[in-house]
PDB file of N, CA and C in Angstrom:
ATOM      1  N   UNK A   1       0.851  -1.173   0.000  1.00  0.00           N
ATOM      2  CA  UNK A   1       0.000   0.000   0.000  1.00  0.00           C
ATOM      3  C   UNK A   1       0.895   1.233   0.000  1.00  0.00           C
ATOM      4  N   UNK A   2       0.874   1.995  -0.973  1.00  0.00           N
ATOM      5  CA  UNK A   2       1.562   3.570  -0.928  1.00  0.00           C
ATOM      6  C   UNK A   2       1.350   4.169   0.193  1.00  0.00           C
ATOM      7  N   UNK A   3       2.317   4.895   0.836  1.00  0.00           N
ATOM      8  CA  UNK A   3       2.322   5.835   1.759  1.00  0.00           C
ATOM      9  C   UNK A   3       1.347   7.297   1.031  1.00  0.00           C
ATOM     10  N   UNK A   4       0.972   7.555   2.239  1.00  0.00           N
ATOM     11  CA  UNK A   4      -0.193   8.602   1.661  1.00  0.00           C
ATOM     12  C   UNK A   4       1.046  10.262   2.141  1.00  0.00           C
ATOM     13  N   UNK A   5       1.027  10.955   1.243  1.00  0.00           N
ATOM     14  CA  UNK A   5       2.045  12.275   1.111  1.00  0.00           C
ATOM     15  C   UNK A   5       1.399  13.268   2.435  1.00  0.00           C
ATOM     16  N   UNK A   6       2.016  14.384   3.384  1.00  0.00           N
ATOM     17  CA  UNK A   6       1.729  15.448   3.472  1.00  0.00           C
ATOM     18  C   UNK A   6       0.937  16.263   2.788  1.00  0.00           C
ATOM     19  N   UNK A   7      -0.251  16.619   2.966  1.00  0.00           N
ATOM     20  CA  UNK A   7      -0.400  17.373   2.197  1.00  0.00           C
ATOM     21  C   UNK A   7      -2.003  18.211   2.773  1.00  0.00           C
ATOM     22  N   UNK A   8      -2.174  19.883   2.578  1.00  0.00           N
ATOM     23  CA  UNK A   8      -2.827  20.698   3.355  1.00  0.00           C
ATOM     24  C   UNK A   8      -4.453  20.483   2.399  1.00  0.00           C
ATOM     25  N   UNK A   9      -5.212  20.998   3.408  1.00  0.00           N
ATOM     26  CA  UNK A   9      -6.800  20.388   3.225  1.00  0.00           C
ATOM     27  C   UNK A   9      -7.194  21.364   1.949  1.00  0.00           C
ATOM     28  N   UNK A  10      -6.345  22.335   1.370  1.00  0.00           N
ATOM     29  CA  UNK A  10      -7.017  23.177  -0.148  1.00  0.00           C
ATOM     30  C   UNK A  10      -5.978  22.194  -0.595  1.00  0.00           C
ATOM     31  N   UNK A  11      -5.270  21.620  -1.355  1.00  0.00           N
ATOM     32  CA  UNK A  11      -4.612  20.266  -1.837  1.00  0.00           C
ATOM     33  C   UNK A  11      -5.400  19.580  -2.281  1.00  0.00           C
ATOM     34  N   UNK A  12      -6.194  19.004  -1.023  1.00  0.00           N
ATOM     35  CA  UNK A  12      -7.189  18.114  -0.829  1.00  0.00           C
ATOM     36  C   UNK A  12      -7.917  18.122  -1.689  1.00  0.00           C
ATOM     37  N   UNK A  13      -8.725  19.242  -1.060  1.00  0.00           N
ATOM     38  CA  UNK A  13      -9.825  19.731  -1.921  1.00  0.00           C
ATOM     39  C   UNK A  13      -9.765  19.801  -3.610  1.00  0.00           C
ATOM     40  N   UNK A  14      -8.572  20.297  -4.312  1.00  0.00           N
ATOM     41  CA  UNK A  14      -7.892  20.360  -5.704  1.00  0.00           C
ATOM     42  C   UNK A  14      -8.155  18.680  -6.084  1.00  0.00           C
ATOM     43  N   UNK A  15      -7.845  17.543  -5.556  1.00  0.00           N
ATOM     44  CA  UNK A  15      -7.491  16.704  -6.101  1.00  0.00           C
ATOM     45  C   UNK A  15      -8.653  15.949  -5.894  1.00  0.00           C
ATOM     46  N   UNK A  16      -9.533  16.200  -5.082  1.00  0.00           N
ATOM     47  CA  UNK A  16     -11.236  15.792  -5.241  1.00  0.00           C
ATOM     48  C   UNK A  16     -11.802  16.288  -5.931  1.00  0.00           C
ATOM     49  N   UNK A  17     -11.654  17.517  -6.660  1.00  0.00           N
ATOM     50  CA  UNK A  17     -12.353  17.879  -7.986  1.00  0.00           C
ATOM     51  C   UNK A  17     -11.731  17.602  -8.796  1.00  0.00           C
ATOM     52  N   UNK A  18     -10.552  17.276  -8.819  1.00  0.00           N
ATOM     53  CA  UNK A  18     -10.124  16.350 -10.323  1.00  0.00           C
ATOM     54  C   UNK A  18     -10.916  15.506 -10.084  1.00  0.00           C
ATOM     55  N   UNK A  19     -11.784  14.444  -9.441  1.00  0.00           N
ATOM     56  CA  UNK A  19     -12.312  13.159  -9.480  1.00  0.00           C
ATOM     57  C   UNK A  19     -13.898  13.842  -9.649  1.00  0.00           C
ATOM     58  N   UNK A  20     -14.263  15.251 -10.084  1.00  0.00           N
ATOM     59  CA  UNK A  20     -15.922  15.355 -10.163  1.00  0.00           C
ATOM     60  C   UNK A  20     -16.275  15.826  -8.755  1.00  0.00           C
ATOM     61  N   UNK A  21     -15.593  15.628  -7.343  1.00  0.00           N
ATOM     62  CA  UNK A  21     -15.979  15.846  -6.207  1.00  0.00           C
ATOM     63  C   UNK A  21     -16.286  17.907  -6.493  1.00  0.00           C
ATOM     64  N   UNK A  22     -17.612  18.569  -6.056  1.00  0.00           N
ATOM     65  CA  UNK A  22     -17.681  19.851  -6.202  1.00  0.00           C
ATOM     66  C   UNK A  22     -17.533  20.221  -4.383  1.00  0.00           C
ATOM     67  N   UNK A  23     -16.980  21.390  -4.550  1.00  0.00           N
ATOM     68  CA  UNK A  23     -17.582  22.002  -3.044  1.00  0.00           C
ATOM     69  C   UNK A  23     -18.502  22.943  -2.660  1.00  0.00           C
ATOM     70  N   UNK A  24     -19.461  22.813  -2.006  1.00  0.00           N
ATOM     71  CA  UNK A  24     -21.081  23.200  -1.565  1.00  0.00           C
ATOM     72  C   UNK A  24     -21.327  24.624  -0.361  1.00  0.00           C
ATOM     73  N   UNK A  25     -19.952  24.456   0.174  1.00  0.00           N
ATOM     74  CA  UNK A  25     -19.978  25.128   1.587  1.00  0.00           C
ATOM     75  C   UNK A  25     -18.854  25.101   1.817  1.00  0.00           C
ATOM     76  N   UNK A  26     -18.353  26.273   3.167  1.00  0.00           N
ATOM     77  CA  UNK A  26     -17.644  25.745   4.412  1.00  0.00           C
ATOM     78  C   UNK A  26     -17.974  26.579   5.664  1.00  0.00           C
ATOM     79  N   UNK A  27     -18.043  25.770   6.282  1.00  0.00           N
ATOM     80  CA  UNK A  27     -18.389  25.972   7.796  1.00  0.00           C
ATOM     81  C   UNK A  27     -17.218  25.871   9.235  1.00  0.00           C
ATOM     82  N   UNK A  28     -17.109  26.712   9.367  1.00  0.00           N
ATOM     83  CA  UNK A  28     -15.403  26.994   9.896  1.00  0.00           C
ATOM     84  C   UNK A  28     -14.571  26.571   9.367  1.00  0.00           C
ATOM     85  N   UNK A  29     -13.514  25.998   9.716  1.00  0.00           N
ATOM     86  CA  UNK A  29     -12.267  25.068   9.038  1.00  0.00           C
ATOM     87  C   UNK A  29     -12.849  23.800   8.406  1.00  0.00           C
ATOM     88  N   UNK A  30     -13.931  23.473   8.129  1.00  0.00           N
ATOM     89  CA  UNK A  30     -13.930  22.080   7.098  1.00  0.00           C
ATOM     90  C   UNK A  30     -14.957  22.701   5.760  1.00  0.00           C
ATOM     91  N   UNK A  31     -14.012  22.159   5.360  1.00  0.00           N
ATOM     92  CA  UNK A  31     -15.026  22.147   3.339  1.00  0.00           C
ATOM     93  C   UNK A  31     -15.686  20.981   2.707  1.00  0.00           C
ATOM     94  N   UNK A  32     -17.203  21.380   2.969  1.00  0.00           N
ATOM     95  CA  UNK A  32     -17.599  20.416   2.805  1.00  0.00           C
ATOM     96  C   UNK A  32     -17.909  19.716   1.299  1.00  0.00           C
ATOM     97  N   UNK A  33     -17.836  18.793   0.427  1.00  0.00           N
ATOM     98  CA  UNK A  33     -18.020  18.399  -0.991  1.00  0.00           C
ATOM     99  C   UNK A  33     -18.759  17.333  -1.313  1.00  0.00           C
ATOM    100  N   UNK A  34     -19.683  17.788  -2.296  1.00  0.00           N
ATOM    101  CA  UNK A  34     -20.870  16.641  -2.746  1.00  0.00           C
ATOM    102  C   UNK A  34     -20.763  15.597  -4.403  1.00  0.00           C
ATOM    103  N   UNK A  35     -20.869  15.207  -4.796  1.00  0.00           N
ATOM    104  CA  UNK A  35     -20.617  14.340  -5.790  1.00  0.00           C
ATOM    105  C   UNK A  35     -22.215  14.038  -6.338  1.00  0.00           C
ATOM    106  N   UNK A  36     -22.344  13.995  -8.043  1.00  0.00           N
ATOM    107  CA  UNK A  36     -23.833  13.558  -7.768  1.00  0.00           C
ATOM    108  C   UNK A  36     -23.534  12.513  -8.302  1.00  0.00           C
ATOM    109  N   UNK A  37     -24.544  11.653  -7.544  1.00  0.00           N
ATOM    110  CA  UNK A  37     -25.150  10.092  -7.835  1.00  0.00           C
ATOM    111  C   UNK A  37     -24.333   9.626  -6.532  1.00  0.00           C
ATOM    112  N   UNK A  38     -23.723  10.385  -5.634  1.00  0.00           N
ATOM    113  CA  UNK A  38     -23.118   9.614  -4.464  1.00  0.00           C
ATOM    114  C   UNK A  38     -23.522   9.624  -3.362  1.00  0.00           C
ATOM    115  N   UNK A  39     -23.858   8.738  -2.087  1.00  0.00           N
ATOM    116  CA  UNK A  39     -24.317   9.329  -0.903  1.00  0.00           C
ATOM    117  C   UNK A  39     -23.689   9.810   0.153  1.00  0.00           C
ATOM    118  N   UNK A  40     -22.195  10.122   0.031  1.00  0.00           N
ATOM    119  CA  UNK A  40     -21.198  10.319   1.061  1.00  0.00           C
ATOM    120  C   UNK A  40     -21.139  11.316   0.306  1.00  0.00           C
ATOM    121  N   UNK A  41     -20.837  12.161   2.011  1.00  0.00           N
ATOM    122  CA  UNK A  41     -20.507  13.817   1.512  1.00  0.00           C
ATOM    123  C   UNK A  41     -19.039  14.024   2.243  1.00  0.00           C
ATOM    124  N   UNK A  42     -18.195  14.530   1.641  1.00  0.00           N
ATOM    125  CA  UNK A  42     -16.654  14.526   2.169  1.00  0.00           C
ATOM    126  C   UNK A  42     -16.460  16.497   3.185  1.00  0.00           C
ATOM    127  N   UNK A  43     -16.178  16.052   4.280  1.00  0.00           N
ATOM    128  CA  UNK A  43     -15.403  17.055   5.393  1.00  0.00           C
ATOM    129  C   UNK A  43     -14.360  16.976   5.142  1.00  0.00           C
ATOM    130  N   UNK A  44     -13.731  17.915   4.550  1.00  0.00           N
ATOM    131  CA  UNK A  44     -11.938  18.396   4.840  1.00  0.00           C
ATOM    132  C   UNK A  44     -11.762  19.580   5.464  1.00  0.00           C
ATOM    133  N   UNK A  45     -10.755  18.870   6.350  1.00  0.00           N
ATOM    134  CA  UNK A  45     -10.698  20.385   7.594  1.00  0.00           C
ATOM    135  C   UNK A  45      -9.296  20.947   6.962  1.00  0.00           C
ATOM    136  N   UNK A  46      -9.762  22.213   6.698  1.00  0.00           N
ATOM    137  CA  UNK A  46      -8.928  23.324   6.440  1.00  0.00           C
ATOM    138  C   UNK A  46      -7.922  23.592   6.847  1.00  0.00           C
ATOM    139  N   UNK A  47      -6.488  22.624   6.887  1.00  0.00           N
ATOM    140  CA  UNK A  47      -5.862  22.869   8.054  1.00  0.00           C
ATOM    141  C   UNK A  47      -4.147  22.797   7.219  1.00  0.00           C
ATOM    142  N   UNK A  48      -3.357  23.223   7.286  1.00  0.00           N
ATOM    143  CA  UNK A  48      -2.304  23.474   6.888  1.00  0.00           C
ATOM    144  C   UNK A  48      -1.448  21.800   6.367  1.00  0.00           C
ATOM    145  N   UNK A  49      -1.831  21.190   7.442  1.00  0.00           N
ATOM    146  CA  UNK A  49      -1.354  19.017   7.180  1.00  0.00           C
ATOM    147  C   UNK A  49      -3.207  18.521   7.476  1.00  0.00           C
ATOM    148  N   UNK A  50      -3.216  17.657   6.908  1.00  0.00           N
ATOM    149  CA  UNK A  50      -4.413  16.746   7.199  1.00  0.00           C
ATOM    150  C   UNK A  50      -3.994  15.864   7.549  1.00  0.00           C
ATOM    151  N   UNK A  51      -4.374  15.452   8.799  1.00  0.00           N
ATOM    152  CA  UNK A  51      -4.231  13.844   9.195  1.00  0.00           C
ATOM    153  C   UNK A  51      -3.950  12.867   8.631  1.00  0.00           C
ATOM    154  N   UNK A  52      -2.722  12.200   8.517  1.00  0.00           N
ATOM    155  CA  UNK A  52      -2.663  10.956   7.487  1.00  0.00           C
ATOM    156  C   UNK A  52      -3.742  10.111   7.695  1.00  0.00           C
ATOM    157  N   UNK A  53      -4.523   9.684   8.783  1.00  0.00           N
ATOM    158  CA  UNK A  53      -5.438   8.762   8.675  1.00  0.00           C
ATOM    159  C   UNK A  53      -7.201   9.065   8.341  1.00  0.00           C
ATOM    160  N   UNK A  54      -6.967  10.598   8.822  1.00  0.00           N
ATOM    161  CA  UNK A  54      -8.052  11.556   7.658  1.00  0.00           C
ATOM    162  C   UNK A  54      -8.234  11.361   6.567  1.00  0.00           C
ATOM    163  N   UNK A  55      -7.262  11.434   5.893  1.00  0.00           N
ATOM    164  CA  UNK A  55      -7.617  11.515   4.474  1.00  0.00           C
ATOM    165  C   UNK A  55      -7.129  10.456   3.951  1.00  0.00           C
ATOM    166  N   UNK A  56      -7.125   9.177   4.609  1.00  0.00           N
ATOM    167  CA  UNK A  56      -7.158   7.464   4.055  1.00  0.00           C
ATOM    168  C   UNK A  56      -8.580   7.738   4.152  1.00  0.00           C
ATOM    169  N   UNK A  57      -9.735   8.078   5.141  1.00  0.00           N
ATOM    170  CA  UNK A  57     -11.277   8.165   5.816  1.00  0.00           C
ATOM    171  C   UNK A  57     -11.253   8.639   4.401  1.00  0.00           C
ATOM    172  N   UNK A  58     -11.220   9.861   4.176  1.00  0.00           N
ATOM    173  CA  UNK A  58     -11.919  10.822   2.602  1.00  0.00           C
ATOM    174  C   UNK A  58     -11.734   9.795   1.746  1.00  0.00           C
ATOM    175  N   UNK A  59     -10.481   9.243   1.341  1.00  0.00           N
ATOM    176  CA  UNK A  59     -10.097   8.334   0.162  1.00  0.00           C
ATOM    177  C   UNK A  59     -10.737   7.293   0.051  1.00  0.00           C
ATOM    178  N   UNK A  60     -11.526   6.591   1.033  1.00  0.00           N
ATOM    179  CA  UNK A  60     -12.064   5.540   1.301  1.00  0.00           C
ATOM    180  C   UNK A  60     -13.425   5.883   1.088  1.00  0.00           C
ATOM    181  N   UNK A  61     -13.985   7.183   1.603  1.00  0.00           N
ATOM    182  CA  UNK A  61     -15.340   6.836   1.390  1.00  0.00           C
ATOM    183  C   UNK A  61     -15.493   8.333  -0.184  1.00  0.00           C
ATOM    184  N   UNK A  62     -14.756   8.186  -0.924  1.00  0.00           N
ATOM    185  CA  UNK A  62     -14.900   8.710  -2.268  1.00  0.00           C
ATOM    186  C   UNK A  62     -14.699   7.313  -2.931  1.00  0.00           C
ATOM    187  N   UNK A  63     -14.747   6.505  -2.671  1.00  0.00           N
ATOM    188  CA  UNK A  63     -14.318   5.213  -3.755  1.00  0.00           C
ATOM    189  C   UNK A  63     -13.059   5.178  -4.202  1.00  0.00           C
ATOM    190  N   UNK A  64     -12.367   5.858  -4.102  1.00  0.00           N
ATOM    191  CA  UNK A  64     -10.927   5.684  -4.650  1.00  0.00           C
ATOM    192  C   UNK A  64      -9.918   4.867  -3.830  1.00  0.00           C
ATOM    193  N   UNK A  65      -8.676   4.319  -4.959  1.00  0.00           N
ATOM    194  CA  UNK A  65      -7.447   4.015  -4.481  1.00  0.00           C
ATOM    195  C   UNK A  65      -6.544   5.138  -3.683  1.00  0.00           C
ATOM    196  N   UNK A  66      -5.660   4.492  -2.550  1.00  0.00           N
ATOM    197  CA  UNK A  66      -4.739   5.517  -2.308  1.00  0.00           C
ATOM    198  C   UNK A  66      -3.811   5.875  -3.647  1.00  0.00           C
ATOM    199  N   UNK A  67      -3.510   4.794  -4.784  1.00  0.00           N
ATOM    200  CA  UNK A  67      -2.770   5.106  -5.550  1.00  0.00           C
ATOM    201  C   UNK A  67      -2.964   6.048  -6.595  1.00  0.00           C
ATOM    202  N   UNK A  68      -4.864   5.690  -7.040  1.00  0.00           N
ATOM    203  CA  UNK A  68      -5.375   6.874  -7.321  1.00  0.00           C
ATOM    204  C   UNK A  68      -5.211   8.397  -7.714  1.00  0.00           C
ATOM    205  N   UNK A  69      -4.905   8.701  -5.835  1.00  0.00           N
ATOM    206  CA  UNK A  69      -5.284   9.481  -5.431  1.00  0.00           C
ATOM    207  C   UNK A  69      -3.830  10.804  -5.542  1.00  0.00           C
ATOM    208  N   UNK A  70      -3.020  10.124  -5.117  1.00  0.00           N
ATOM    209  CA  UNK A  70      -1.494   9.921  -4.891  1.00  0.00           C
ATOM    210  C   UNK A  70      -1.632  10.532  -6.651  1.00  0.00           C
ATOM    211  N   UNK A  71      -1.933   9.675  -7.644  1.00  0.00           N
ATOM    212  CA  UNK A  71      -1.147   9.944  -9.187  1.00  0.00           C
ATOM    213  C   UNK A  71      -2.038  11.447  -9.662  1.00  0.00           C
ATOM    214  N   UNK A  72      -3.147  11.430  -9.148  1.00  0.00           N
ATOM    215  CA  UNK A  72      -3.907  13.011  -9.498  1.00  0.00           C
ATOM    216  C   UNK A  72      -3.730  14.010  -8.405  1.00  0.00           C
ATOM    217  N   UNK A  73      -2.606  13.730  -7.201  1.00  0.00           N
ATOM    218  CA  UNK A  73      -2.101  14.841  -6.579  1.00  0.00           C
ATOM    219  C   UNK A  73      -0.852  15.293  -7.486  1.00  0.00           C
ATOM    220  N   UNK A  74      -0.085  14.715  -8.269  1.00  0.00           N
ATOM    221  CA  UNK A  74       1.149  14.767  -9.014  1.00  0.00           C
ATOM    222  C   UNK A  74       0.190  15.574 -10.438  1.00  0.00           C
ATOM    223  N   UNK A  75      -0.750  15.718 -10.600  1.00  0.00           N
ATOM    224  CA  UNK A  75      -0.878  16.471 -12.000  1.00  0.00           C
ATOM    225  C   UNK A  75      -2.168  17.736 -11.618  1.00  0.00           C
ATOM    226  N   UNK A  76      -2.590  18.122 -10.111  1.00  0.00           N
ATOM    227  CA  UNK A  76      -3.178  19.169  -9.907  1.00  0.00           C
ATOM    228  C   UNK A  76      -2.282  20.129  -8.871  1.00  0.00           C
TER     229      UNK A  76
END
């Protein structure tokens, strides 16, 4: 399994709309993003590092691979 990179919650956010993910809101430090035809809605907290095991949670419930995820952080 790839190690998941450093990386800050507008990052995040960039590389979930490469995958169609839009963002709807934010409500203090988290941005929240909806997908249509999906029923999980993704929280990313606004925060300079995101939790490595945070954003395995986001990666997991967007349907994606970590490797995925990892190869469309390298081209946004």
């Amino acid at each position: 399994m790839p190690a998941i990179p450093a990386m800050s919650g507008r990052k995040a956010v960039r590389v979930f709309e490469y995958f169609g993910w839009q963002v709807v809101r934010q409500r203090g430090s988290h941005i929240i993003m909806v997908k249509e035809d999906h029923i999980a809605t993704l929280s990313i907290p606004d925060h300079k590092e995101v939790a490595k095991g945070t954003l395995r949670g986001l990666i997991r419930s967007a349907n994606l691979t970590v490797a995925e995820f990892i190869s469309a952080s390298k081209k946004v």
